[in-house]
N, C-alpha and C. Protein backbone atom coordinates (compact mmCIF):
# COMPACT_ATOMS: atom_id res chain seq x y z
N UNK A 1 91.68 39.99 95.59
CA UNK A 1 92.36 38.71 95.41
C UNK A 1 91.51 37.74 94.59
N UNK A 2 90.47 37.64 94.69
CA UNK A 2 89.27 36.35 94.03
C UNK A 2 89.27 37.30 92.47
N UNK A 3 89.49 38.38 92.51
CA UNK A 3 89.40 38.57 91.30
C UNK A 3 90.18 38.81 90.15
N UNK A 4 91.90 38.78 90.89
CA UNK A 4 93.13 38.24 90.40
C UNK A 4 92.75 37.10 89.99
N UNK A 5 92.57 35.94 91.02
CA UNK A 5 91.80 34.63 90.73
C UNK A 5 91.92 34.18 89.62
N UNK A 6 90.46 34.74 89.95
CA UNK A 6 89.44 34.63 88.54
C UNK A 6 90.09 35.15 86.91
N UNK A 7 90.93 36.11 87.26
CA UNK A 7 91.64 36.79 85.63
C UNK A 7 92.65 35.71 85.33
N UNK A 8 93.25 35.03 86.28
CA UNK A 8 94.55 33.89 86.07
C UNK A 8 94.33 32.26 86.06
N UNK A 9 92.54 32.22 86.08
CA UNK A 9 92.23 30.75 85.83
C UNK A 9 92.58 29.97 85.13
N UNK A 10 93.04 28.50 85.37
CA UNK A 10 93.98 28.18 83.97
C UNK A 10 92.81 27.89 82.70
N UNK A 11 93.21 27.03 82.16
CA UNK A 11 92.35 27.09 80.69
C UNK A 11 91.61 25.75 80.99
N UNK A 12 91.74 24.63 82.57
CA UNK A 12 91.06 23.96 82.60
C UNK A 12 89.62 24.56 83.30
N UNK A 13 89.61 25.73 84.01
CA UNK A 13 88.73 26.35 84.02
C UNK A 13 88.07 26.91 82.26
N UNK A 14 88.31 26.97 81.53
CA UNK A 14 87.47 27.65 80.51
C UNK A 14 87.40 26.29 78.97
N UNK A 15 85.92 25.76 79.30
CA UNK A 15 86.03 24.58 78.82
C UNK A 15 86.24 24.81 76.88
N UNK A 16 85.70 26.17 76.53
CA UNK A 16 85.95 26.36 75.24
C UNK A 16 87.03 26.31 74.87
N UNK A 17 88.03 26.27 75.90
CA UNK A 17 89.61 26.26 74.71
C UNK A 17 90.14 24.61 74.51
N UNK A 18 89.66 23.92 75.34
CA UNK A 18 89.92 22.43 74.85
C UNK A 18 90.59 22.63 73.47
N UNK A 19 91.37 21.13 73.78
CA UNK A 19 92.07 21.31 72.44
C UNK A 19 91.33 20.88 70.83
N UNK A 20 91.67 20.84 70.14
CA UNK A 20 90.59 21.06 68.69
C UNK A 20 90.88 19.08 68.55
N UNK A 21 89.92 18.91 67.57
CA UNK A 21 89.75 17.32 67.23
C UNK A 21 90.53 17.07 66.31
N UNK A 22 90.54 18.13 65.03
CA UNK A 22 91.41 17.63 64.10
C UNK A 22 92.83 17.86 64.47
N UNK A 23 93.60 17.13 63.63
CA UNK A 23 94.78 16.76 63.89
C UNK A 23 95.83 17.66 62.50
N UNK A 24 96.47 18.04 62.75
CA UNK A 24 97.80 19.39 61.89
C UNK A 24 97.30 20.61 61.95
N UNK A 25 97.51 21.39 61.06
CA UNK A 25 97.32 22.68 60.68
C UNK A 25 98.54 23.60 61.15
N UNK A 26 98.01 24.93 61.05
CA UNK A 26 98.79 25.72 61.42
C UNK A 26 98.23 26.01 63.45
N UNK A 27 99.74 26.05 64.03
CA UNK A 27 99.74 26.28 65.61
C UNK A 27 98.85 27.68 65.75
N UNK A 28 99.41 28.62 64.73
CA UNK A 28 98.62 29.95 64.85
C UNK A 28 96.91 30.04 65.00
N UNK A 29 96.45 29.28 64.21
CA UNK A 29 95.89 29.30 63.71
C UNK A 29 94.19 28.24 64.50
N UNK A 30 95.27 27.57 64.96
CA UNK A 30 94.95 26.15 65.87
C UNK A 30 94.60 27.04 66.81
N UNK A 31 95.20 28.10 67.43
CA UNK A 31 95.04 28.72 68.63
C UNK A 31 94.20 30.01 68.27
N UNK A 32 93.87 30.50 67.51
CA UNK A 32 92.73 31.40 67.49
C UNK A 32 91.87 30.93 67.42
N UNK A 33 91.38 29.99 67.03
CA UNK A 33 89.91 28.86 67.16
C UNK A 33 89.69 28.71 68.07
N UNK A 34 90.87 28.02 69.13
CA UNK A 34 90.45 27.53 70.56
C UNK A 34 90.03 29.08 71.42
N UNK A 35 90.57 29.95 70.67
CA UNK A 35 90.13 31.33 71.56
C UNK A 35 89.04 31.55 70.94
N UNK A 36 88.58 31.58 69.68
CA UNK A 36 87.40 32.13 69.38
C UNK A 36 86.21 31.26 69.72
N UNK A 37 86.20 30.04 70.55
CA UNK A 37 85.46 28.96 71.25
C UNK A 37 85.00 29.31 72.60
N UNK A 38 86.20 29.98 72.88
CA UNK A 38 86.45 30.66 74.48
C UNK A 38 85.43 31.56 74.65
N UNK A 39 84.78 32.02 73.77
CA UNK A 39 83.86 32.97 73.91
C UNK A 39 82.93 32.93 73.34
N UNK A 40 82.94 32.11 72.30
CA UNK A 40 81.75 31.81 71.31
C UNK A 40 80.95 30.38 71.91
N UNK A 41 81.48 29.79 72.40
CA UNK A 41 80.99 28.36 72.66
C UNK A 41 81.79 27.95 74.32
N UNK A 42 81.76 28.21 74.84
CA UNK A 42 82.81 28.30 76.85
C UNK A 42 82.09 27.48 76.96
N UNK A 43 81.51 26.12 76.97
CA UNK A 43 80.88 25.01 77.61
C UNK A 43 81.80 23.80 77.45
N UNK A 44 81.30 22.56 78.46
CA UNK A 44 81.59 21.28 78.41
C UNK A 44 81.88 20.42 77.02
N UNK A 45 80.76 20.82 76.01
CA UNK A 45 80.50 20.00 75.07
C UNK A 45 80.56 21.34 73.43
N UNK A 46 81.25 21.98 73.39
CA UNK A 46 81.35 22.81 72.22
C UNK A 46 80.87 22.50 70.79
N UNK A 47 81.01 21.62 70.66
CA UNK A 47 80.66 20.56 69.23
C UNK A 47 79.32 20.76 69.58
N UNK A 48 78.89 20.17 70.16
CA UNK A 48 77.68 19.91 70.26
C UNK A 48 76.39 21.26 70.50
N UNK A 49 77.19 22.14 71.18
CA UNK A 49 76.15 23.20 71.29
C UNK A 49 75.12 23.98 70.60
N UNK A 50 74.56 24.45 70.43
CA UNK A 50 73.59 25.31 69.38
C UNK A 50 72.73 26.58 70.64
N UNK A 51 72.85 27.52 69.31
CA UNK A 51 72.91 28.86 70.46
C UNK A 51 71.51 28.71 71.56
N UNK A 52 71.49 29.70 72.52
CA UNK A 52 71.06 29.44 74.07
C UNK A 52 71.81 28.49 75.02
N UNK A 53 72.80 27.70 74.37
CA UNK A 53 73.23 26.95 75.42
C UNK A 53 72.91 25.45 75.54
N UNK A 54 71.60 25.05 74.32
CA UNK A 54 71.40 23.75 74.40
C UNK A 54 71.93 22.81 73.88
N UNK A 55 72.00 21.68 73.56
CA UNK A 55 72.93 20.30 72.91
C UNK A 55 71.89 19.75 72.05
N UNK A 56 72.81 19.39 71.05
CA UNK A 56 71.97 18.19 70.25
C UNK A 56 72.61 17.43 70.62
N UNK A 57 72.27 15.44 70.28
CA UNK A 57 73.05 14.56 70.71
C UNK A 57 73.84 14.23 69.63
N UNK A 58 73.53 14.58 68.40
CA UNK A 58 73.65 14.06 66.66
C UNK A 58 74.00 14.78 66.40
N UNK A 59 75.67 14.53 65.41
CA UNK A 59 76.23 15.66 64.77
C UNK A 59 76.47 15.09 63.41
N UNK A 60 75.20 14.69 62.81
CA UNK A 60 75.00 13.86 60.69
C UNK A 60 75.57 14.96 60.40
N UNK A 61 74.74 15.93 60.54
CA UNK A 61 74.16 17.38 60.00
C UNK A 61 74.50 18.50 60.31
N UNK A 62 74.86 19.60 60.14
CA UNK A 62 74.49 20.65 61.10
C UNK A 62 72.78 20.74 61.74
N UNK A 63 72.42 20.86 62.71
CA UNK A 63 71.24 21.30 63.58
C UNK A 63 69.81 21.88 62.97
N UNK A 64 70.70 23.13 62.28
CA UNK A 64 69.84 24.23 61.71
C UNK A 64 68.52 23.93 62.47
N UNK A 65 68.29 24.34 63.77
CA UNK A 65 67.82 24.66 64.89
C UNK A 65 67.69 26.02 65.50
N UNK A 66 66.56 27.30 64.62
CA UNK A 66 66.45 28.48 64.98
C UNK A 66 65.76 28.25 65.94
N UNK A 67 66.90 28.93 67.18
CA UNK A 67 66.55 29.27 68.67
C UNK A 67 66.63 30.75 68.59
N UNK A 68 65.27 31.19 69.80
CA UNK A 68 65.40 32.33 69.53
C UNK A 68 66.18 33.02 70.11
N UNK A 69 66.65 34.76 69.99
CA UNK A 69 67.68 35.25 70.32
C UNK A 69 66.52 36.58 71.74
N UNK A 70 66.92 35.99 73.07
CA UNK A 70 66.08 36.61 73.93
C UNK A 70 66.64 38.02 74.71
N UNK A 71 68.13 38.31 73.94
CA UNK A 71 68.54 39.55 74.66
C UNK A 71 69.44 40.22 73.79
N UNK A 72 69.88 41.57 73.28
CA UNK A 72 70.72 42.21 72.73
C UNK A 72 70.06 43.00 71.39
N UNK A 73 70.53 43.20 70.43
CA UNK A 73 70.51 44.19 69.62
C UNK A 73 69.62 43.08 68.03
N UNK A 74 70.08 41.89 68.36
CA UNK A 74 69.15 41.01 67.95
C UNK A 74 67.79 39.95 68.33
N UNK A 75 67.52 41.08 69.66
CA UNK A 75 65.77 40.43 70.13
C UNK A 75 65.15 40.16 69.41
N UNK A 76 64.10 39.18 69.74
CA UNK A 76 63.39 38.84 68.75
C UNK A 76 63.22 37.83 67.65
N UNK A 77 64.23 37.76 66.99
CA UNK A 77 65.16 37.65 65.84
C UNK A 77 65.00 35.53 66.41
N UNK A 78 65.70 34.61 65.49
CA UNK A 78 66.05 33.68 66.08
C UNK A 78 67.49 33.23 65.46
N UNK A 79 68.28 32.30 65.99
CA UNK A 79 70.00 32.28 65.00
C UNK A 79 69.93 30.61 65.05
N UNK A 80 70.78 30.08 64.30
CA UNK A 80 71.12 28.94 63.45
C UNK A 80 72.20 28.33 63.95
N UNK A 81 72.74 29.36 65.05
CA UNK A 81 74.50 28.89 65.14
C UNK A 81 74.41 27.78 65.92
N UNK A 82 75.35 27.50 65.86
CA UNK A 82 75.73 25.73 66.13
C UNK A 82 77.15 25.58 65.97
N UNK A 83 77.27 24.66 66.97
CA UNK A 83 78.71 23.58 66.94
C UNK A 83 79.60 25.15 67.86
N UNK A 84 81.14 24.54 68.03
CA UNK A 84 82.60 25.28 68.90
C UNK A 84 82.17 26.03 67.90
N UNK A 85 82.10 26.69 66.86
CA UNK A 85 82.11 27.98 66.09
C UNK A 85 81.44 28.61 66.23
N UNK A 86 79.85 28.38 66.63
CA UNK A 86 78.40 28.75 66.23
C UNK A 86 78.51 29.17 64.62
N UNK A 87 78.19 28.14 63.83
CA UNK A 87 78.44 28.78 62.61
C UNK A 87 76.98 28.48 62.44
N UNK A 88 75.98 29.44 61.43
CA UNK A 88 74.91 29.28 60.74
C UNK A 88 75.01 28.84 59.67
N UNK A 89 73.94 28.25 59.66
CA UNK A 89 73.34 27.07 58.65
C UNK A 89 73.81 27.86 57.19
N UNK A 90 73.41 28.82 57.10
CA UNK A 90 73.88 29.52 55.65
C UNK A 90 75.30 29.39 55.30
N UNK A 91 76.05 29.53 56.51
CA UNK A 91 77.07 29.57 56.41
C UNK A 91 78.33 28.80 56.70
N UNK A 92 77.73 27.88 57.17
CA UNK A 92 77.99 26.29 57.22
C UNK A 92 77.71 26.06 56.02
N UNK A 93 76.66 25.53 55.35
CA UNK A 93 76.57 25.11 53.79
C UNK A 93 77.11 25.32 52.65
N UNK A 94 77.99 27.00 52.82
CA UNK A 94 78.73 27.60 51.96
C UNK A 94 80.13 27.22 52.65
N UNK A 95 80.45 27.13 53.42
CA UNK A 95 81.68 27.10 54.10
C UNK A 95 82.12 25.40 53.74
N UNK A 96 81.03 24.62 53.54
CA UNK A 96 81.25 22.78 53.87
C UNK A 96 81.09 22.78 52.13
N UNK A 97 80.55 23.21 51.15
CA UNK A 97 81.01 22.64 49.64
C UNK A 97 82.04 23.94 49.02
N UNK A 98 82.64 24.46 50.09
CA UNK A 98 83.88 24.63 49.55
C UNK A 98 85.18 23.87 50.42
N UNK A 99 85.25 23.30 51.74
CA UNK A 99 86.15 22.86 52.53
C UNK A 99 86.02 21.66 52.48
N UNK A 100 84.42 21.24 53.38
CA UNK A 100 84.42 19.84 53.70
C UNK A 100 85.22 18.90 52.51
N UNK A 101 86.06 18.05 53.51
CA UNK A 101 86.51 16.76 53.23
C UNK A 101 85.57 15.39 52.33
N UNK A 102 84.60 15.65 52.44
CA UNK A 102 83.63 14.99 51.84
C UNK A 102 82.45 15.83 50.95
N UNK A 103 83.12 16.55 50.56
CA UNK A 103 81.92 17.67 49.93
C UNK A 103 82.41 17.31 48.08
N UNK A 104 81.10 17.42 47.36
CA UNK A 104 81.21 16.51 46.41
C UNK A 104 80.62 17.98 45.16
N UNK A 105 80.66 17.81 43.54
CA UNK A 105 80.78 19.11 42.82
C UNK A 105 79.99 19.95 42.92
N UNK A 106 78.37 19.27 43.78
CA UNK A 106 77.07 19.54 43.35
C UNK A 106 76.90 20.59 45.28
N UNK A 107 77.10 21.83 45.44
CA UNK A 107 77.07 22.78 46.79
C UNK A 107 75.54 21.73 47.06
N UNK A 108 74.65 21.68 47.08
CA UNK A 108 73.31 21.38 47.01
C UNK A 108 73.69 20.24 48.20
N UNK A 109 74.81 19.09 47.84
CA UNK A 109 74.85 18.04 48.82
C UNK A 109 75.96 18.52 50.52
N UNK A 110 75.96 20.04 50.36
CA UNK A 110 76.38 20.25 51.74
C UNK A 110 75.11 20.26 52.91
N UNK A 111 74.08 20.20 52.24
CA UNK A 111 73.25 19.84 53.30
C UNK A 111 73.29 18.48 53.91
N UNK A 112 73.65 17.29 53.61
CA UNK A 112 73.49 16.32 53.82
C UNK A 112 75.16 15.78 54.86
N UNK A 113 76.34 17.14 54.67
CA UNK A 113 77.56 16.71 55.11
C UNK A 113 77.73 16.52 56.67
N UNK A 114 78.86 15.51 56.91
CA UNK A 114 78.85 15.48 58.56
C UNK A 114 79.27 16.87 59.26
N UNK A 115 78.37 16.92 60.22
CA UNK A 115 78.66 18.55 61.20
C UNK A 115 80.02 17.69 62.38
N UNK A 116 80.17 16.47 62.15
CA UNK A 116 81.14 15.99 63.70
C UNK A 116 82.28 16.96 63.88
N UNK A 117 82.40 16.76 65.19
CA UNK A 117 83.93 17.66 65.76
C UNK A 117 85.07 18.06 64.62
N UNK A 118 85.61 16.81 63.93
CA UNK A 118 86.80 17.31 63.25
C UNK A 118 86.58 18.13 61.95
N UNK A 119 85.37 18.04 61.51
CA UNK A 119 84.87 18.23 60.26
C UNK A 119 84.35 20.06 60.72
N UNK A 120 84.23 20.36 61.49
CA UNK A 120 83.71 21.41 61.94
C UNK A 120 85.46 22.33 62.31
N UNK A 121 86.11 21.45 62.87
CA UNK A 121 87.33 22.22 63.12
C UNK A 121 88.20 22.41 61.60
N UNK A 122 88.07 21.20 60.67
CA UNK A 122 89.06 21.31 59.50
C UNK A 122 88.57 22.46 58.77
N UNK A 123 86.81 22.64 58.31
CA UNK A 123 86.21 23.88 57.47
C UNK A 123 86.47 25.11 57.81
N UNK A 124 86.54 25.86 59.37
CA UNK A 124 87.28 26.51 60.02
C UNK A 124 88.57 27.12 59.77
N UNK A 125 89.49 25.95 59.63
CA UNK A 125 90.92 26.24 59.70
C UNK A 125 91.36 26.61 58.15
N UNK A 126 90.38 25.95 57.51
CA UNK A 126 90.45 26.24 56.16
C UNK A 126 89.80 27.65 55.47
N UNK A 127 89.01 27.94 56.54
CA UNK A 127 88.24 29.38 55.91
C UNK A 127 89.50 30.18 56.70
N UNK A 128 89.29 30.42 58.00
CA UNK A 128 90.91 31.23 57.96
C UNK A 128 92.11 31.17 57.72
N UNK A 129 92.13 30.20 56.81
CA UNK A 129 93.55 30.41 55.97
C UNK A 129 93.50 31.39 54.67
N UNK A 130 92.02 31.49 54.28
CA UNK A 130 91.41 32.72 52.94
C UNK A 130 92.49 33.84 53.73
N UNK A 131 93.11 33.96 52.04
CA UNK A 131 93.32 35.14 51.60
C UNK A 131 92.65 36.71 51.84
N UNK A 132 91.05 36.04 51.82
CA UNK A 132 90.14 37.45 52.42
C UNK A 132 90.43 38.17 53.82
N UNK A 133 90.76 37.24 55.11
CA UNK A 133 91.43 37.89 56.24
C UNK A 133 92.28 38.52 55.93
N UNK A 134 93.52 38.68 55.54
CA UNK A 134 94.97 39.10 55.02
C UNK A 134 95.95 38.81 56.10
N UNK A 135 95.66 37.30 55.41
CA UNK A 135 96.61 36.03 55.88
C UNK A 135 96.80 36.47 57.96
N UNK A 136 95.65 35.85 58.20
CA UNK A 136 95.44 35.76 59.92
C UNK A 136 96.85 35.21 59.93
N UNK A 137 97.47 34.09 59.78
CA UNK A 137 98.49 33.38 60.62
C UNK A 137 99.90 34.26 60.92
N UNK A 138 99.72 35.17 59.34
CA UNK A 138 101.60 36.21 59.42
C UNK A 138 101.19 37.20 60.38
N UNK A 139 100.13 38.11 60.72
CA UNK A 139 99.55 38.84 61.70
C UNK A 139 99.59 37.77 62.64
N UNK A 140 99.48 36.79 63.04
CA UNK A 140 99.34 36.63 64.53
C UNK A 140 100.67 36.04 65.35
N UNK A 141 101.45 35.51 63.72
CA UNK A 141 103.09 35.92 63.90
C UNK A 141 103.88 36.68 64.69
N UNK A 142 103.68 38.33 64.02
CA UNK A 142 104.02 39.73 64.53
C UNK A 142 103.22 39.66 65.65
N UNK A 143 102.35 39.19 66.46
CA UNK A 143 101.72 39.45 67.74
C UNK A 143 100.73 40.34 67.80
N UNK A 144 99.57 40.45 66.54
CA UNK A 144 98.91 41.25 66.34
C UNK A 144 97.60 40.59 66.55
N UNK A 145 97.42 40.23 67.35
CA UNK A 145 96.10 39.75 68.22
C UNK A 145 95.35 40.20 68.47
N UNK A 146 95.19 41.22 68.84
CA UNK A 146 93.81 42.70 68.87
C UNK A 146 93.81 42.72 67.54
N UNK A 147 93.85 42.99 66.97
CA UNK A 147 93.69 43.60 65.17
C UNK A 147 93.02 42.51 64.79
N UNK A 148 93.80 41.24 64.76
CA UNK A 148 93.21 39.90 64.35
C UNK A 148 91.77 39.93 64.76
N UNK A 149 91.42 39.90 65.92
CA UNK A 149 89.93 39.80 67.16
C UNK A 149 89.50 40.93 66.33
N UNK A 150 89.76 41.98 66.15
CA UNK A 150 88.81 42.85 65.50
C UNK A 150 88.68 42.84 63.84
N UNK A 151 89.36 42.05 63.41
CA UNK A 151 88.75 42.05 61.93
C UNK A 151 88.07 40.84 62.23
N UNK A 152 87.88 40.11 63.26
CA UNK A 152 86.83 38.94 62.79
C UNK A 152 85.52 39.15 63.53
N UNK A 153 85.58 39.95 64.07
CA UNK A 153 84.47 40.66 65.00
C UNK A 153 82.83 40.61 64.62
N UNK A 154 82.91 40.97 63.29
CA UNK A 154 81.73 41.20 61.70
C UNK A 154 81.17 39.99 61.89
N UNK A 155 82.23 39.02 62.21
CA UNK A 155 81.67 37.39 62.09
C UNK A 155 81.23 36.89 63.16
N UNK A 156 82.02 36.78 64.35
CA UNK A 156 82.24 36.32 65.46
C UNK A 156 82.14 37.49 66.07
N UNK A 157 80.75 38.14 67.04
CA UNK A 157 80.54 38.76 67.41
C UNK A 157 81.15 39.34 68.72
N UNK A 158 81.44 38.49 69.24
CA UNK A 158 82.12 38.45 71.04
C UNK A 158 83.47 38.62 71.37
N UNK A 159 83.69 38.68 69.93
CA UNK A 159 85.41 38.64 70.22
C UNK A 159 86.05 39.72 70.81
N UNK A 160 85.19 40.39 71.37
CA UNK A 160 85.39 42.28 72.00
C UNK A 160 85.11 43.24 71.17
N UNK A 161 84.68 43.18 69.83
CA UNK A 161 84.98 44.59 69.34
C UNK A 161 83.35 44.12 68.34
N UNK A 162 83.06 43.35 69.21
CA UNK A 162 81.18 42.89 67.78
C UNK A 162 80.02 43.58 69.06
N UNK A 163 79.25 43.53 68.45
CA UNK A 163 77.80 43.86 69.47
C UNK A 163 77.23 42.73 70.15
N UNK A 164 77.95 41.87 70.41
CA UNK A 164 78.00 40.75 71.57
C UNK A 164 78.72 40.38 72.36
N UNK A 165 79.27 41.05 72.99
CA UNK A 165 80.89 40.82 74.26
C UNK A 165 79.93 40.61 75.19
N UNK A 166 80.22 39.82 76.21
CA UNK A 166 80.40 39.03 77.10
C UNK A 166 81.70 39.07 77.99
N UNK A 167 81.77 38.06 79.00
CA UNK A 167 82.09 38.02 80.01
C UNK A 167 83.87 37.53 79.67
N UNK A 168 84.07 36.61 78.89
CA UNK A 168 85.21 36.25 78.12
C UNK A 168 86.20 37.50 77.42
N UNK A 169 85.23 37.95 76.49
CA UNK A 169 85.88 39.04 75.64
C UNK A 169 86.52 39.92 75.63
N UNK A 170 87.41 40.26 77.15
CA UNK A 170 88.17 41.22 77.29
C UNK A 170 89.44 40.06 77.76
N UNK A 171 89.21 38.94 77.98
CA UNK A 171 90.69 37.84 78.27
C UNK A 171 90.88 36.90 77.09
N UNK A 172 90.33 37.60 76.22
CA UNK A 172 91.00 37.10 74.53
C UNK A 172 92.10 36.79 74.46
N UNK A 173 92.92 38.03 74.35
CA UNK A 173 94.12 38.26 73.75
C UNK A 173 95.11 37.37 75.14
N UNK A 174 94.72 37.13 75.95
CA UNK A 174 95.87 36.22 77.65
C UNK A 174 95.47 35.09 77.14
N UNK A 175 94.02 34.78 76.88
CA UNK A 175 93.74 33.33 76.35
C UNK A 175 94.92 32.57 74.91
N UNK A 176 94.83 33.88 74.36
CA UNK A 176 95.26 33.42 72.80
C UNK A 176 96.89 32.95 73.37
N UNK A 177 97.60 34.00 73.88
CA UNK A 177 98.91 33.46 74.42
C UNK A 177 99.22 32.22 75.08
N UNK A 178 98.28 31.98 75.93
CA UNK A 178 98.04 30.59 76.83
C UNK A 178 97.77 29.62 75.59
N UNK A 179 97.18 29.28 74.81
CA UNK A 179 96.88 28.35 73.97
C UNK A 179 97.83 28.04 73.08
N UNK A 180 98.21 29.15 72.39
CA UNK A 180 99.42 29.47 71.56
C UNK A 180 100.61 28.76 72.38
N UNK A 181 100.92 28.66 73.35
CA UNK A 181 101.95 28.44 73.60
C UNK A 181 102.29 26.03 73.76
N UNK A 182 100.46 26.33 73.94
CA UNK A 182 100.52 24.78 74.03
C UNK A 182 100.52 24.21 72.52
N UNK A 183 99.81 24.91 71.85
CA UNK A 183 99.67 24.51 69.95
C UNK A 183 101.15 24.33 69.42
N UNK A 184 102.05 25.40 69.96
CA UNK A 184 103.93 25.55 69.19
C UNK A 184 104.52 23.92 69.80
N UNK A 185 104.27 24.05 71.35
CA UNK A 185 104.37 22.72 71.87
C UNK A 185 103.95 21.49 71.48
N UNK A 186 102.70 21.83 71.18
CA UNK A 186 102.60 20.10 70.24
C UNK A 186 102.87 20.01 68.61
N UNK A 187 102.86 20.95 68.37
CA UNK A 187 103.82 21.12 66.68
C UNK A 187 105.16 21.24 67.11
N UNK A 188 105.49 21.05 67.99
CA UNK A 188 107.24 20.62 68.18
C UNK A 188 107.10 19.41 68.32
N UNK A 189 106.48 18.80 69.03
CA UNK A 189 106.17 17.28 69.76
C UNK A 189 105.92 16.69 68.05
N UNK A 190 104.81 16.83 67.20
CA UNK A 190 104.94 16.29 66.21
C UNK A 190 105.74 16.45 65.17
N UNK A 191 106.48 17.42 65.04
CA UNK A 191 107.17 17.39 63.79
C UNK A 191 108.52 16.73 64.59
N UNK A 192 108.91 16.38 65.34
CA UNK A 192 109.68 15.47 66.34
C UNK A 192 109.71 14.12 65.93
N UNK A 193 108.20 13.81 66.27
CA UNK A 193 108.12 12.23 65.63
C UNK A 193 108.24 12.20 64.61
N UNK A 194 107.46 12.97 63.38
CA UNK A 194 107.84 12.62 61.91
C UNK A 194 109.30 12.53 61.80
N UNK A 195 109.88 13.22 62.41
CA UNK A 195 111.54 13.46 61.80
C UNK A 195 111.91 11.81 62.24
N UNK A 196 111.02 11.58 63.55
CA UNK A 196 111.98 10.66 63.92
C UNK A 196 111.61 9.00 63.20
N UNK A 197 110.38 9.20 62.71
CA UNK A 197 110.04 8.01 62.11
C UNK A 197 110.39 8.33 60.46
N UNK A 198 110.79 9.12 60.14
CA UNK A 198 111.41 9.19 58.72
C UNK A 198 113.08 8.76 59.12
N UNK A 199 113.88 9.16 59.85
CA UNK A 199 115.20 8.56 60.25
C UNK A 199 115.11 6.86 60.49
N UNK A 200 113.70 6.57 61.53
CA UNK A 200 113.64 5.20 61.52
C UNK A 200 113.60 4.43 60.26
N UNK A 201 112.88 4.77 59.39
CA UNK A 201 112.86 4.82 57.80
C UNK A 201 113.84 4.16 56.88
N UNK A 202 114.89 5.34 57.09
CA UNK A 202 116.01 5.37 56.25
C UNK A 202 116.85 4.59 57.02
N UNK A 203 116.98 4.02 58.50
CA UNK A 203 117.64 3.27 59.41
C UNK A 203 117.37 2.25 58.43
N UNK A 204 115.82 1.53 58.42
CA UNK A 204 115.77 0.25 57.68
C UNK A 204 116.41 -0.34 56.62
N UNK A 205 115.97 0.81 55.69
CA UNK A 205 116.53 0.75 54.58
C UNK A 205 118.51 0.38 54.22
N UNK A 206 118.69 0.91 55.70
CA UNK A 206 120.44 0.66 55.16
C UNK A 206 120.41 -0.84 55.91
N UNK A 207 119.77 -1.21 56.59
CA UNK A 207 120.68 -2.36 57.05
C UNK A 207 119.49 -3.47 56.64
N UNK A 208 118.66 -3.61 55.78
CA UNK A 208 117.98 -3.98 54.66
C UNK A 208 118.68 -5.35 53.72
N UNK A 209 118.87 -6.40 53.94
CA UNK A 209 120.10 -7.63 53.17
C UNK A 209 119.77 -7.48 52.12
């Protein structure tokens, strides 16, 4: 029974799926993040994390804070990752002067770009929208959620099918449904209001002297 439980905890038990900071995108898409958080980053403060589990308080920058790596197939070794993604510094810097919102002609000034919450979720949503996945959102359409988790695996190690699974990584694919279902829900909720403040709109306009 405790371990039914435990498999049917809601998602306020699993603090990585919180909902994301930035605001639109794709629901699909919205919801594989919050799952790939679920396992990559499962704490209080996701943004903020950097690997072992510790916090910075400051998010100017990314961290680029090599902590070392004290168990697995990369002992020894130390990693960079940081923020709800754990993304490394290498790859943060390449990822932020092609996405970031504030990223300017010269790649050189992604060192200097903000790492904050939304800025970390928009570069994200924007790298899996690449063409190089083969288009994550129409696959996760068709309900191809294992396949998805395993082509990103290379990257995101934990997702069940990388040389870092964990304790998460086999309630992926229940997570992704659970989230998914709240992301369609608030992309109904908003494309609701737009409709309805574009009707308010055109209301004005007719009775306008």
């Amino acid at each position: 029974m405790l371990l039914l439980l435990w498999w049917w905890r809601p998602l306020l038990l699993i603090p990585g799926t919180q909902p994301l900071v930035m605001s639109g995108g794709d629901p699909y898409l919205r919801a594989l993040m919050r799952t790939i958080s679920a396992s990559e980053s499962n704490v209080l403060r996701p943004y903020h994390v950097v690997y072992g589990h510790d916090y910075v308080w400051t998010l100017d920058v990314h961290p680029n804070r090599c902590e070392s790596i004290g168990q697995g197939p990369n002992r020894g070794n130390c990693s960079t990752a940081a923020g709800r993604y754990q993304l490394l510094y290498s790859t943060w810097l390449e990822l932020a002067a092609r996405y970031h919102p504030q990223r300017t002609d010269d790649p050189l000034d992604a060192t200097g770009l903000s790492f904050a919450p939304e800025y970390q979720d928009l570069v994200v949503h924007a790298w899996l929208s690449e063409g190089r996945w083969g288009n994550l959102s129409a696959q996760l359409r068709q309900g191809r959620v294992q396949p998805v988790l395993r082509r990103l695996s290379g990257t995101w190690t934990s997702l069940g099918y990388g040389i870092e699974t964990n304790s998460m990584s086999r309630q992926l694919p229940r997570i992704y449904q659970q989230v998914l279902k709240e992301e369609l829900a608030r992309a109904g909720t908003d494309a609701a209001e737009q409709a309805a403040e574009k009707q308010k709109g055109r209301t004005a306009k007719t009775v306008r002297p």
